[in-house]
C-alpha atoms as a PDB file:
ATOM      1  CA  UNK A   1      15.205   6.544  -6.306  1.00  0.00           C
ATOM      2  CA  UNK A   2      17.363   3.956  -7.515  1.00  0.00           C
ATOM      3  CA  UNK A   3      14.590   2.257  -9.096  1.00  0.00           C
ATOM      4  CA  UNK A   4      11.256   3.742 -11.750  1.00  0.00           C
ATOM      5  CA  UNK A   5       8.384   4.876  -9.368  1.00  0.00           C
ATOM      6  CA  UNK A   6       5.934   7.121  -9.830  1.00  0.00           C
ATOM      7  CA  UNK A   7       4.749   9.098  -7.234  1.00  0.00           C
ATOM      8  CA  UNK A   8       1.457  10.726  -6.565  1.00  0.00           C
ATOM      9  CA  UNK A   9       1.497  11.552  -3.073  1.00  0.00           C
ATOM     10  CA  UNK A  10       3.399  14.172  -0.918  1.00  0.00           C
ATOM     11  CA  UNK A  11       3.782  14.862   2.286  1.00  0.00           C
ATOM     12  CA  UNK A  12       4.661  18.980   3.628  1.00  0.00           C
ATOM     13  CA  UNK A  13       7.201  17.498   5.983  1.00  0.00           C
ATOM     14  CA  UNK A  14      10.427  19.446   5.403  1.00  0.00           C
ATOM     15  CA  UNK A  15      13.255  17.765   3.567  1.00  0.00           C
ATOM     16  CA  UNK A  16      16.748  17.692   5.362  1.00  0.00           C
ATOM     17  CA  UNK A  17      19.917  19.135   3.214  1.00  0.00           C
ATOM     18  CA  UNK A  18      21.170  15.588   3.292  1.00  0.00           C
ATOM     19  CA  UNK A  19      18.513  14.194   1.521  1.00  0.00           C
ATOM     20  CA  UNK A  20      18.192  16.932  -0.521  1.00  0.00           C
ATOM     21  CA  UNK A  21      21.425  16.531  -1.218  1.00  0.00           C
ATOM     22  CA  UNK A  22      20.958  13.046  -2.266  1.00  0.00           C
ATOM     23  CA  UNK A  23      17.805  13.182  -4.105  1.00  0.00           C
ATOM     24  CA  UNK A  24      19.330  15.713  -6.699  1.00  0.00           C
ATOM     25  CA  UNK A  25      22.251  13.590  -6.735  1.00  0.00           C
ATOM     26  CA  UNK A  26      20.519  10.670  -7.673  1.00  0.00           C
ATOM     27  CA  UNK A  27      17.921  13.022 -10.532  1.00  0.00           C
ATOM     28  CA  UNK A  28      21.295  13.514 -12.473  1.00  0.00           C
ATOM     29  CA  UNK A  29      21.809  10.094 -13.085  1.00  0.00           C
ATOM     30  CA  UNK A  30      20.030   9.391 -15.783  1.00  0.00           C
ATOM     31  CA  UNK A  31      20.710  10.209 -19.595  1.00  0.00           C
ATOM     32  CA  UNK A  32      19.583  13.974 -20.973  1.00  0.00           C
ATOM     33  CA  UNK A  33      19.182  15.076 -24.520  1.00  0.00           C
ATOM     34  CA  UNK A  34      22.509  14.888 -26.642  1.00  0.00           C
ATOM     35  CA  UNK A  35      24.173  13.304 -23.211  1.00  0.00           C
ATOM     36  CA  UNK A  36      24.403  17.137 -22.472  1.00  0.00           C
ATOM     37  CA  UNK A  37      23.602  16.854 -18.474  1.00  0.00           C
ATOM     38  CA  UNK A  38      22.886  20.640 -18.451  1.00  0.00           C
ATOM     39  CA  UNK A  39      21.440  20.222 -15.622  1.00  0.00           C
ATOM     40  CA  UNK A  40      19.341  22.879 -13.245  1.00  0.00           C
ATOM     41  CA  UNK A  41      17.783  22.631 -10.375  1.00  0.00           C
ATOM     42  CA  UNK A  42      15.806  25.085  -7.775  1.00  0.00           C
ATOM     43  CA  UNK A  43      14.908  24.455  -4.216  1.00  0.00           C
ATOM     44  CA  UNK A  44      11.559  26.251  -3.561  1.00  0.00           C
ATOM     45  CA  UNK A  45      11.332  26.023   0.540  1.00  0.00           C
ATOM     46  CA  UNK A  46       8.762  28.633   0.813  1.00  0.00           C
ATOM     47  CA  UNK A  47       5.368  27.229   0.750  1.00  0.00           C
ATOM     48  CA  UNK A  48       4.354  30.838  -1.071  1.00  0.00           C
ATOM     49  CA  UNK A  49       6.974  30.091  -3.680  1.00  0.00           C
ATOM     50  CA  UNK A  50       5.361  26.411  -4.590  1.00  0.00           C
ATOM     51  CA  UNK A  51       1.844  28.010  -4.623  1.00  0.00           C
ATOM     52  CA  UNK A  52       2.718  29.930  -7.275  1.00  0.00           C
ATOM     53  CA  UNK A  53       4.609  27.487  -9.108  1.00  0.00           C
ATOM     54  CA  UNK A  54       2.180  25.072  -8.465  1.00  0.00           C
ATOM     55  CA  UNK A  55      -0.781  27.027 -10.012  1.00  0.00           C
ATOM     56  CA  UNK A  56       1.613  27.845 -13.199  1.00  0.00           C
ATOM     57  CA  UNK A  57       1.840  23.777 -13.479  1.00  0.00           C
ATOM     58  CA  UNK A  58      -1.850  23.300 -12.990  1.00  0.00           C
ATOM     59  CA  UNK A  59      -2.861  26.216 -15.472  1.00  0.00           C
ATOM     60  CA  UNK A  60      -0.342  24.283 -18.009  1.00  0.00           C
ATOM     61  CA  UNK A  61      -1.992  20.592 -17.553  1.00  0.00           C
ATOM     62  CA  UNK A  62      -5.182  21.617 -18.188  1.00  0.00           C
ATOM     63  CA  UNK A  63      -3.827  22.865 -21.631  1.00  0.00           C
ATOM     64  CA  UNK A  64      -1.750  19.951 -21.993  1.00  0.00           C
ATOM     65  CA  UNK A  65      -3.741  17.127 -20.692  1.00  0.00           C
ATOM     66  CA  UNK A  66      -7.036  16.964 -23.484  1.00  0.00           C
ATOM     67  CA  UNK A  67      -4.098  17.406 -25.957  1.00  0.00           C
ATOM     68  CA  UNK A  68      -2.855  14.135 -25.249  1.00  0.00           C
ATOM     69  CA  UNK A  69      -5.205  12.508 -24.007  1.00  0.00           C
ATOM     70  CA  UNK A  70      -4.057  12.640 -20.088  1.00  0.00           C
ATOM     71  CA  UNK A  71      -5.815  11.941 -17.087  1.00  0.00           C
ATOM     72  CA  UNK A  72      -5.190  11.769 -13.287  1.00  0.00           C
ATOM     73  CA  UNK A  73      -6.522  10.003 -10.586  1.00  0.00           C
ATOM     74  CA  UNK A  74      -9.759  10.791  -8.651  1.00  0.00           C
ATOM     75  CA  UNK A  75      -9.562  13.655  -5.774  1.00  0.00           C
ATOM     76  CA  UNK A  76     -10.561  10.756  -3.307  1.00  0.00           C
ATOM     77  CA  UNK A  77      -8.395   7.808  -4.699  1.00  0.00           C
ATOM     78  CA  UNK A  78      -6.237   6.383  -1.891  1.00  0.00           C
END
């Protein structure tokens, strides 16, 4: 995480506390608006909990996406 990567693809294995740990660590590194590091985080475990939050992101892209111009990758791009 040290390094810019963008990721596309997930995996439903569960994450371990430690790495957890570490990859929340590691998303407050870098710089925030006014340097204010107000940062936030939640920990959805519950695959019931990401379904829903996951269909409130998808609703939002398709508003967002023809606004500026976005697109994604094919269904079937590996």
């Amino acid at each position: 995480m040290a390094t810019a990567r963008t990721i596309r693809r997930f995996t439903d294995e569960p994450v371990d506390d430690a790495t957890l740990a570490r990859c929340l660590e590691a998303a407050t590194w870098p710089p925030s608006g006014a340097n204010a590091q107000a940062w936030r985080f939640i920990v959805l475990r519950a695959a019931e909990q990401r379904a829903v939050v996951a269909k409130a992101a998808a609703q939002a892209l398709a508003v967002i996406e023809p606004v500026y111009g976005m697109s994604r990758p094919a269904a079937d791009d590996t």
